[in-house]
Protein backbone atom coordinates (compact mmCIF):
# COMPACT_ATOMS: atom_id res chain seq x y z
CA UNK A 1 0.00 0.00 0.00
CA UNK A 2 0.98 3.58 -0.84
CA UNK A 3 -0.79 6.01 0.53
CA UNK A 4 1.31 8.76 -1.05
CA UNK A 5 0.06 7.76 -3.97
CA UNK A 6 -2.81 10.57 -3.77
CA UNK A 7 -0.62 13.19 -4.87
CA UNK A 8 0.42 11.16 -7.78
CA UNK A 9 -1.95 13.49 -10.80
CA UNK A 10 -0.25 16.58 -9.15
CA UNK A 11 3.93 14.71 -10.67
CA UNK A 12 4.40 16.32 -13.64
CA UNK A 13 8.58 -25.33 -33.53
CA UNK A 14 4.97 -26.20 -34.14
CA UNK A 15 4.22 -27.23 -30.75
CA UNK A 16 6.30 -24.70 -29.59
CA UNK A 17 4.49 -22.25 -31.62
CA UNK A 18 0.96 -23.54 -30.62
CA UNK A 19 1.72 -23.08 -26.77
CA UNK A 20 3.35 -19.73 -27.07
CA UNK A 21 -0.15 -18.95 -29.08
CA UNK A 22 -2.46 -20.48 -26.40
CA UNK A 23 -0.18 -18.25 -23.89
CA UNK A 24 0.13 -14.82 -25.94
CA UNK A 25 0.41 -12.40 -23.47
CA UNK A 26 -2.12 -10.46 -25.38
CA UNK A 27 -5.01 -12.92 -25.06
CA UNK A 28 -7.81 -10.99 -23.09
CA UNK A 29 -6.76 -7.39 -25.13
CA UNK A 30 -9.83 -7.99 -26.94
CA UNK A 31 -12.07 -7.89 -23.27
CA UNK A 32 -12.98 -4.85 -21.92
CA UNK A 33 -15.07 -4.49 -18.38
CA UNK A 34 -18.11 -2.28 -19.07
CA UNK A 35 -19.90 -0.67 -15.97
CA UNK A 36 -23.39 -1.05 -15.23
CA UNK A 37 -25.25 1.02 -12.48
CA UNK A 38 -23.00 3.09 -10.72
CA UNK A 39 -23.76 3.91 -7.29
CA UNK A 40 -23.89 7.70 -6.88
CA UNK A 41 -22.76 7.82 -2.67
CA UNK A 42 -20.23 5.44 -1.05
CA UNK A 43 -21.87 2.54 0.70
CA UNK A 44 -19.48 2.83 3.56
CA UNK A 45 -18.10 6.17 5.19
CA UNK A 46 -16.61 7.19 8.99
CA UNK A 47 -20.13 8.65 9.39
CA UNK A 48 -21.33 4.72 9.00
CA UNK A 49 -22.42 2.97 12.46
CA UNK A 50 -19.34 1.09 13.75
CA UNK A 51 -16.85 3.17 12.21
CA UNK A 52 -16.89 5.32 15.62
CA UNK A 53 -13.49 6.83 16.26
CA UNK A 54 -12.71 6.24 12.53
CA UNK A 55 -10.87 9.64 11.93
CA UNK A 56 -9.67 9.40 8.31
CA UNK A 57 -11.99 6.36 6.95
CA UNK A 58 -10.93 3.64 5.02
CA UNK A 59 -8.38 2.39 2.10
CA UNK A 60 -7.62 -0.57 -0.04
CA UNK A 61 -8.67 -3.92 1.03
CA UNK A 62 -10.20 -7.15 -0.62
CA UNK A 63 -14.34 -7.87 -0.78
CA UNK A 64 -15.27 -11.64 -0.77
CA UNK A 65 -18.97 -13.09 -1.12
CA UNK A 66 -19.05 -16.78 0.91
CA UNK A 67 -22.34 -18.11 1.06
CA UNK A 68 -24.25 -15.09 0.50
CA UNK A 69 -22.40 -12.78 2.54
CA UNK A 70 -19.97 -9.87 1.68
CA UNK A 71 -16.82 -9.84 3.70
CA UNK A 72 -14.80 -6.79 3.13
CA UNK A 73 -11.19 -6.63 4.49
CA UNK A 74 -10.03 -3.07 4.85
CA UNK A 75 -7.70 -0.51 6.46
CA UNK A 76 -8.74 1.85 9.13
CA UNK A 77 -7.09 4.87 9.30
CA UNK A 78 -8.13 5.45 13.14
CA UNK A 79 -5.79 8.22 14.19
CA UNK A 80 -2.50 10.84 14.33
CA UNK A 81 0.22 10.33 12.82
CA UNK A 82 -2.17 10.26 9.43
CA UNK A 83 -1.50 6.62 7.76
CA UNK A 84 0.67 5.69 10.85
CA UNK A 85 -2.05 4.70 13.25
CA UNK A 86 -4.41 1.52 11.76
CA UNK A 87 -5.86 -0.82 12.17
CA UNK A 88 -7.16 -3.67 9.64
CA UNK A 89 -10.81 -4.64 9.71
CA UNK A 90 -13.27 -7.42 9.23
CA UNK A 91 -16.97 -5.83 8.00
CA UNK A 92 -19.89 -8.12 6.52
CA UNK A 93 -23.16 -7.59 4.83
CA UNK A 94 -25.93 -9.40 3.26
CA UNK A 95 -26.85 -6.77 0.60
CA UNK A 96 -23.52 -4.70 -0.43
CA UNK A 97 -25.20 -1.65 0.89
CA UNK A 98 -25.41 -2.01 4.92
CA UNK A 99 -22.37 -3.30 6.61
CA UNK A 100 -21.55 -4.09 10.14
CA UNK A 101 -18.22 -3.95 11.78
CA UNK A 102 -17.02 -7.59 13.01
CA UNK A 103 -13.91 -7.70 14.08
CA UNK A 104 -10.43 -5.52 14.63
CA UNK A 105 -7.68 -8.54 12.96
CA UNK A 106 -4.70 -6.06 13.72
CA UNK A 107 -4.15 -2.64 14.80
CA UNK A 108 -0.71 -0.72 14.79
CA UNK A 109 1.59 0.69 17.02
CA UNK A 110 1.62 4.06 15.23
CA UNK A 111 4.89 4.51 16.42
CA UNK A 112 6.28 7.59 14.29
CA UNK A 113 10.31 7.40 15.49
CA UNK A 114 10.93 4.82 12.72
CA UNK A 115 12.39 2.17 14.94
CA UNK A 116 8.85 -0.15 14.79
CA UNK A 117 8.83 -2.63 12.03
CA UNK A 118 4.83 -2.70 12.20
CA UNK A 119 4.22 1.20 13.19
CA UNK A 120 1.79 1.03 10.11
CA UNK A 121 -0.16 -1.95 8.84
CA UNK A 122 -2.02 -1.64 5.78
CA UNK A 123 -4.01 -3.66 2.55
CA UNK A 124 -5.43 -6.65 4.27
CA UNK A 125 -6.11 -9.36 1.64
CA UNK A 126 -7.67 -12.57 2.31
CA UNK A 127 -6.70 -15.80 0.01
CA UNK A 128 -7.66 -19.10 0.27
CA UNK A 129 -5.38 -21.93 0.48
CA UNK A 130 -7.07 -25.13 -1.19
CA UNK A 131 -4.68 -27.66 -0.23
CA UNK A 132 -4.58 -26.74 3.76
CA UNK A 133 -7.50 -25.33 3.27
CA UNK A 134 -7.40 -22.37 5.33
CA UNK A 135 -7.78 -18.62 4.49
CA UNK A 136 -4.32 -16.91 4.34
CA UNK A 137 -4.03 -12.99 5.00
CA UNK A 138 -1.66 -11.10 3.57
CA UNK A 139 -0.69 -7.31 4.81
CA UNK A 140 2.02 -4.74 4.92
CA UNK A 141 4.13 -3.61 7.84
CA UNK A 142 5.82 -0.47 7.56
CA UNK A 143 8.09 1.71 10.33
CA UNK A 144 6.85 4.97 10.22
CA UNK A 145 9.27 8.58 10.63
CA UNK A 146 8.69 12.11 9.87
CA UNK A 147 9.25 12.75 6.12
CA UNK A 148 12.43 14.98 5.45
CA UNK A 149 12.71 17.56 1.84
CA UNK A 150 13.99 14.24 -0.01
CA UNK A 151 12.57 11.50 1.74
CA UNK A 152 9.23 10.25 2.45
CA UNK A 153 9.24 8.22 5.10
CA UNK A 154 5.68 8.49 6.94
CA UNK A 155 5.76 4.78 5.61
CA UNK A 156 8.88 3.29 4.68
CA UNK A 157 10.60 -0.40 4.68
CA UNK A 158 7.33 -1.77 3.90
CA UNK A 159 7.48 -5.89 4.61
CA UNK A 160 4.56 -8.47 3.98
CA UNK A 161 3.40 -10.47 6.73
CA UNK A 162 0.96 -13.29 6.16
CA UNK A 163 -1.18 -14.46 8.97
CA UNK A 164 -3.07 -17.79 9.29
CA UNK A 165 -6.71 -18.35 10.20
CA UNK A 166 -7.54 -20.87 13.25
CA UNK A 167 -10.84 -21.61 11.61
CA UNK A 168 -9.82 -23.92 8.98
CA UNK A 169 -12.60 -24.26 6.18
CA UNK A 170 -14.05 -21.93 3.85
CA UNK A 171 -15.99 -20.85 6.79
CA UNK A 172 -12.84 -19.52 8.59
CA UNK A 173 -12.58 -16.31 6.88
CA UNK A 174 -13.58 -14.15 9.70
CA UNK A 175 -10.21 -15.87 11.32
CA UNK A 176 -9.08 -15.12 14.29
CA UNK A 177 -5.88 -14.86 12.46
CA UNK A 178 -2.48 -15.67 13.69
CA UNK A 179 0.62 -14.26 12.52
CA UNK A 180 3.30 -17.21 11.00
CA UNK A 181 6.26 -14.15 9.83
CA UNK A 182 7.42 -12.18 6.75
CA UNK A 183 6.93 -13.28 3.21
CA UNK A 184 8.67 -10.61 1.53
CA UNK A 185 10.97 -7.94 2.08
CA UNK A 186 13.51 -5.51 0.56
CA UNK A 187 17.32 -7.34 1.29
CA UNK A 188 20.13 -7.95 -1.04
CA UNK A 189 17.82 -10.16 -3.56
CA UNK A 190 15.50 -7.15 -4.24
CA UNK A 191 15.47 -5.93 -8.16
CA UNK A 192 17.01 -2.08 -8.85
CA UNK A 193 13.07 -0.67 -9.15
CA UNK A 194 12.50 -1.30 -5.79
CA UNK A 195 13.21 1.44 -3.10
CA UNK A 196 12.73 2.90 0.18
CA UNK A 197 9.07 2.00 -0.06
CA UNK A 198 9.90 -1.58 0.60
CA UNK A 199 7.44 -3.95 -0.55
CA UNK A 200 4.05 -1.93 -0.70
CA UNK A 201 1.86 -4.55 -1.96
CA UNK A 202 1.36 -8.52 -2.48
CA UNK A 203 -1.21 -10.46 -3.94
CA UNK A 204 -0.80 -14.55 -4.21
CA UNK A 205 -3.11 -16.21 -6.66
CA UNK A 206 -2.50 -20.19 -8.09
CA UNK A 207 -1.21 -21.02 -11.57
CA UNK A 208 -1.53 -24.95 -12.16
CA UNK A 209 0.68 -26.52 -8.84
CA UNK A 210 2.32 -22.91 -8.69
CA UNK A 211 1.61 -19.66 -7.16
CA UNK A 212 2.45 -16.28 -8.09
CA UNK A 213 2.11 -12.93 -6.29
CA UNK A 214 1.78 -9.35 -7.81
CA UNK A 215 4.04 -7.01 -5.72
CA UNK A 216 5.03 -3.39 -5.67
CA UNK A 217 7.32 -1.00 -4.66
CA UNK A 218 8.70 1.96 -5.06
CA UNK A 219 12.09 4.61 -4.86
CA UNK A 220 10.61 6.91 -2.03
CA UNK A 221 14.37 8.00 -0.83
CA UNK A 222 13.78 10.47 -3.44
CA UNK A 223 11.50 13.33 -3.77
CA UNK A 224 9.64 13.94 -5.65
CA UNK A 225 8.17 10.16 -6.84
CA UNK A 226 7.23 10.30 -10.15
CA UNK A 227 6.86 5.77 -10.34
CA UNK A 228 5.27 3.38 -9.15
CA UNK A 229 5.85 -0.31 -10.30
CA UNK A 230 4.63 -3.95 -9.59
CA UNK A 231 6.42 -6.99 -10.50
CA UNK A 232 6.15 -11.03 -9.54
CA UNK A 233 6.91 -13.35 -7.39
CA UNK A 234 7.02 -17.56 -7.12
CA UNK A 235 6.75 -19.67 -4.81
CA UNK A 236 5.84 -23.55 -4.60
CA UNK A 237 3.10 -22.78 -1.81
CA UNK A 238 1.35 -20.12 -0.80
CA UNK A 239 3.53 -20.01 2.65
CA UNK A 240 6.73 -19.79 0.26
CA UNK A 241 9.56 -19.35 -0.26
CA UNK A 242 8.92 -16.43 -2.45
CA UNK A 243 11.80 -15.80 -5.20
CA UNK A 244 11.10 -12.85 -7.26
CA UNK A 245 10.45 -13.58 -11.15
CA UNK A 246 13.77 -10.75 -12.07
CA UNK A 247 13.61 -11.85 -15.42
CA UNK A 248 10.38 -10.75 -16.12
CA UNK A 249 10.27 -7.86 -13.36
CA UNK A 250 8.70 -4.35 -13.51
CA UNK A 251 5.78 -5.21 -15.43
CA UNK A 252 4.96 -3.00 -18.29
CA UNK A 253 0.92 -3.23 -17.71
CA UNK A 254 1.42 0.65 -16.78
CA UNK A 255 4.31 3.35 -17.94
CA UNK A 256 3.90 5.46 -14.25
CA UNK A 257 1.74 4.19 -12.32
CA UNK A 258 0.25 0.94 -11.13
CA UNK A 259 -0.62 -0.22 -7.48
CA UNK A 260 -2.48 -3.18 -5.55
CA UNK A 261 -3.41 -5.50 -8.41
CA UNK A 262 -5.93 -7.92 -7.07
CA UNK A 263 -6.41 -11.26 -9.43
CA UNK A 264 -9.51 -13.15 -10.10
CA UNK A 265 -9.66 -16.21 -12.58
CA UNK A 266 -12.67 -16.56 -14.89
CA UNK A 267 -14.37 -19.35 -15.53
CA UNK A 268 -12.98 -19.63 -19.06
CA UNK A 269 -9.45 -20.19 -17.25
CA UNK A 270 -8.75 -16.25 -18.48
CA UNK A 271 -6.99 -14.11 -15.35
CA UNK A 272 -8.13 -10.55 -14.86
CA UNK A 273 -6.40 -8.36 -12.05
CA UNK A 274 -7.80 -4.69 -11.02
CA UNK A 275 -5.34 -2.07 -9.70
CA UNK A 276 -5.19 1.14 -8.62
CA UNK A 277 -4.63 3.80 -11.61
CA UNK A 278 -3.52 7.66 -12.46
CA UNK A 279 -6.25 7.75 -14.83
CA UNK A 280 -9.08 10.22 -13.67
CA UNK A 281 -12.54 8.66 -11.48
CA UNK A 282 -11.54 5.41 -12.51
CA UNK A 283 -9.64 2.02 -12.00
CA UNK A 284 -7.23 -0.10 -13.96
CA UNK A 285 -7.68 -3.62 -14.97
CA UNK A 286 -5.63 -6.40 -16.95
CA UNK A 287 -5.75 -9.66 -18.75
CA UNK A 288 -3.43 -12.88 -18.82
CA UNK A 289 -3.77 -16.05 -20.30
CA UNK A 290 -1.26 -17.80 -18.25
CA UNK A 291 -1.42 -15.90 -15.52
CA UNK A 292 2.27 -14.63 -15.51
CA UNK A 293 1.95 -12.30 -18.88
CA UNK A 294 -0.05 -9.53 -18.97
CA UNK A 295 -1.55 -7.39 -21.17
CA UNK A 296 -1.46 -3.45 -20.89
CA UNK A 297 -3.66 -2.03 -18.40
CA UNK A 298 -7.44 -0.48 -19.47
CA UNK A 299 -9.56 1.87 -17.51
CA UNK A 300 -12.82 1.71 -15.93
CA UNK A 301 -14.27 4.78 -14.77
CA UNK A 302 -16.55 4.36 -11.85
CA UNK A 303 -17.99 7.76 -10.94
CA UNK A 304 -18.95 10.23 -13.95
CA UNK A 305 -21.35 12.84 -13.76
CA UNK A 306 -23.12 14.07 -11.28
CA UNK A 307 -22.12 10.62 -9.49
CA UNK A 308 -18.99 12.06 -8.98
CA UNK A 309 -18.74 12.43 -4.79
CA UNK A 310 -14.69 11.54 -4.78
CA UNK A 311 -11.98 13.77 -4.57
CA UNK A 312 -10.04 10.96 -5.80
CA UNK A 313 -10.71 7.43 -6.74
CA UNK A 314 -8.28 5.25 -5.59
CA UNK A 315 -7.72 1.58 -5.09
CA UNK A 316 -10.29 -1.58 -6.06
CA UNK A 317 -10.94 -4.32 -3.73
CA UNK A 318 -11.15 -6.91 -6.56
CA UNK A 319 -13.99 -8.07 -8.39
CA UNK A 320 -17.12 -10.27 -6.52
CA UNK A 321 -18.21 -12.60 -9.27
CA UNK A 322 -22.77 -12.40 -9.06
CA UNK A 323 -23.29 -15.03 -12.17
CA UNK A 324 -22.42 -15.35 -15.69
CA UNK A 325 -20.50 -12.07 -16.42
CA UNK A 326 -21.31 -9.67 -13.85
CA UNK A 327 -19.67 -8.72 -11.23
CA UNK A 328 -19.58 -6.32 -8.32
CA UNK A 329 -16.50 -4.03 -8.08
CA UNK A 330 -16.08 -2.23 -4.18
CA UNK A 331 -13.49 0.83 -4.47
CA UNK A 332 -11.94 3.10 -1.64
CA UNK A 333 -11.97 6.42 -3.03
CA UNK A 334 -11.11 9.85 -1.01
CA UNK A 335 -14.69 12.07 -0.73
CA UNK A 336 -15.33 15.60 -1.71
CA UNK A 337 -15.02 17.89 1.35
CA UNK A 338 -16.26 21.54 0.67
CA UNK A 339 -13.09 24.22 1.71
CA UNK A 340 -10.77 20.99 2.18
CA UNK A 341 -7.28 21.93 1.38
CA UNK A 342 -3.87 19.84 0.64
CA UNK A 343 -0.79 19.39 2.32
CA UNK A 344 2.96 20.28 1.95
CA UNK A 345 3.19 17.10 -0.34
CA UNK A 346 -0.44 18.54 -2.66
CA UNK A 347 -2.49 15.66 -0.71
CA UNK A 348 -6.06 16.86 0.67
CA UNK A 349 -6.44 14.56 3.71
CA UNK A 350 -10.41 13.97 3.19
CA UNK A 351 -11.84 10.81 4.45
CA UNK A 352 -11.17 7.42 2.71
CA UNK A 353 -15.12 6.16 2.02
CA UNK A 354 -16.32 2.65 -0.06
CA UNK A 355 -17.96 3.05 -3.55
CA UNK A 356 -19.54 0.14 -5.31
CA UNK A 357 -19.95 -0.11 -9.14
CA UNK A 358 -21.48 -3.09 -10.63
CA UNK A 359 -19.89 -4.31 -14.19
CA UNK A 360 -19.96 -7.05 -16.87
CA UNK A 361 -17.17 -8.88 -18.32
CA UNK A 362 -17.10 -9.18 -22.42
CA UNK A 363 -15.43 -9.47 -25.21
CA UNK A 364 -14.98 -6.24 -27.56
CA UNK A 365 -16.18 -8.83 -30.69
CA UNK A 366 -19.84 -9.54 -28.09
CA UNK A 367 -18.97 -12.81 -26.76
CA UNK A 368 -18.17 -13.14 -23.10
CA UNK A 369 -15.81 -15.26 -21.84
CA UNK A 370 -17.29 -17.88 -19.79
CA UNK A 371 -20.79 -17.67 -21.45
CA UNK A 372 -21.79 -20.47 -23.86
C-alpha cells in the first residue's frame, strides 16, 4: 500500500508455436469491463455505524462473497500520525449496501520514530489456500518517521506479513488470524526498481501446482516520486519461499503508475487483475492467459457525472463474481469535502469512504468469456 500515492496526478517449432499462441500475453486485449449502475454515494463512510473513532476512513482492502455474505477486508485509518495509526478490519453484509463492523484482525503501534517494524499496517487481503484449506491474510508492515525535503518516510521499509486463520474451512474467513512471519521484504535479492518503499503490496493467486504474487514498490528515498511499479513473485506454496520472477520484473501493464493489483480467474481459465490507476474517477484492470503475462492495463471509470462524490478514486478491492458475467467491483476512493485543502506534499487529507460499481465482463467482438 501507498498512501502517497494521492498526490500522484499533481507529478508532472509447431508445438512450440501452438503453446506460445495459447499463452500470448495479449489474449484478453480484446475484453474490456463495461460498468453497469454506478452507485452515486459510497456505501461505507466514517459517518457509518461502527466506524466510531474512525478519523480518516478507510483504504484498499479485498471484498469476498461466501455463502451469501460480503466480507470486506479493509484498512482503518483510526488516528495521528495520518496513515501511521491503523488498524485492519473485518466488515460483513448481506446486501452490499449495509455493513456491520465484526472484528479488529490487527491494529498498529503508530509509532512515528521509525524504529517499529509494524508502526503502520495496511491492505489486508484474504486468500484461500485449497490444499490446507485455510484462508491466508496477507498485509504490509511499515516503520513509520517524519518525512524529510527528499525523503518520504511516513511509511517506509514496507514488509509483507501473512497471517493464518484458526478456523480452517471456507468458513474460517472471519479468522481469528495468527501471525506465521514475513513473506517478503527488501534485502540484497530485491530488483534495482524497488526502493525505500519496501514492498508496498502482495497479492498470491494459483497457476496450475504454482503460485504467483503481484508485488510493488517503489524509490521513495527520493523526492519527488514520479513511479510506481509492480512486479512477480514464485513460490511452490502459498507459505513460500517467495523468489522474485527478475527476469520478467517491472511489469509493463502501466508506464507510471500501477498499485495493488488484485487477481480473479474466470471461468474460461482467463486471469483478470484490477489495480489502482492515475487515470481520472476510474480504476485499472488487466488480462493474462497464463497468468504470468499480462496485457497493458485499461480503464474503468466508476464515478462520472453528477455521481462524482470523490476527490479521488483510488484503489479496487477486486472483483465479486454475481453469475455469468457480472460482477460487483467495491473501491476506496477519497470524498469531496467543501473548503478541504492539501498538504505540503499537494495531498487533501479527506476521508477514505467505499464506492460500489457493478460491471460485466465481455469481449470487444460480443462474446463473453465464460458464457456459452
Amino acid at each position: 500500500m501507498s498512501p502517497l500515492s494521492t498526490s500522484r496526478r499533481l507529478l508532472p517449432g509447431l508445438v512450440t508455436l501452438l503453446f506460445l499462441t495459447a499463452c500470448h500475453p495479449l489474449l484478453g486485449a480484446d475484453m474490456e469491463m463495461v460498468a453497469g449502475k454506478r452507485f452515486d454515494t459510497p456505501v461505507l463512510t466514517v459517518q457509518s455505524r461502527g466506524a466510531e473513532g474512525n478519523k480518516y476512513g478507510f483504504e484498499g482492502g479485498r471484498v469476498l462473497k461466501i455463502s451469501g455474505t460480503y466480507h470486506l477486508f479493509t484498512s482503518e485509518m483510526i488516528g495521528d500520525p495520518h496513515w501511521v495509526k491503523m488498524k485492519l478490519a473485518h466488515w460483513v453484509s448481506r446486501d452490499r449496501l449495509h455493513w456491520k463492523r465484526a472484528s479488529t484482525l490487527f491494529e498498529s503501534s503508530g509509532d512515528f520514530t521509525g524504529k517499529d517494524p509494524r508502526a503502520a499496517l495496511w491492505s489486508p487481503l484474504p486468500v484461500y489456500d485449497p490444499k490446507e484449506k485455510r484462508w491466508n491474510l496477507f498485509y504490509v508492515a511499515y516503520q513509520a518517521a517524519p518525512d524529510t525535503s527528499q525523503q518520504w518516510l511516513t511509511n517506509h521499509e514496507g514488509r509483507i506479513w501473512r497471517a493464518v486463520s484458526k478456523t480452517p474451512g471456507i468458513d474460517g474467513v472471519g479468522g481469528p488470524y495468527v501471525d506465521t512471519g514475513i513473506v517478503l521484504q527488501r534485502n540484497n535479492d530485491s530488483d534495482p526498481w524497488e526502493g525505500l518503499q519496501g514492498t508496498d503490496s502482495f497479492f498470491p493467486y494459483q497457476v496450475g501446482d504454482r503460485w504467483y504474487a503481484f508485488y510493488g514498490s517503489a524509490h521513495t528515498e527520493r523526492l519527488p516520486l514520479s513511479l510506481w511499479q509492480v512486479g512477480l513473485a514464485l513460490a511452490p506454496d502459498i507459505a513460500g519461499p517467495w523468489k522474485r520472477c527478475t527476469e520478467l520484473n517491472p511489469l509493463t501493464v502501466e508506464t507510471r503508475f500501477i498499485e495493488n493489483p488484485i487477481v480473479t480467474r474466470l471461468v474460461d481459465g482467463t486471469y483478470v487483475a484490477v489495480y489502482d490507476t492515475d487515470a481520472p474517477n476510474a480504476i485499472g484492470y488487466t488480462f493474462s492467459a497464463d497468468g504470468i503475462h499480462w496485457s497493458m492495463g485499461q480503464h474503468l471509470v466508476v464515478q462520472r457525472g453528477s455521481g462524482v462524490w470523490a476527490s479521488e478514486v483510488r484503489t479496487p478491492l477486486g472483483l465479486v463474481p454475481e453469475g455469468y458475467d457480472l460482477f460487483t467491483l467495491f473501491y476506496t476512493a477519497n470524498e469531496k469535502v467543501p473548503g478541504a485543502t492539501a498538504d505540503a506534499n499537494g495531498i487533501v487529507l479527506t476521508p477514505g469512504s467505499v464506492g460500489l460499481v457493478e460491471v460485466r465482463l465481455k469481449r470487444i467482438g460480443g462474446s463473453v468469456p465464460g458464457r456459452k
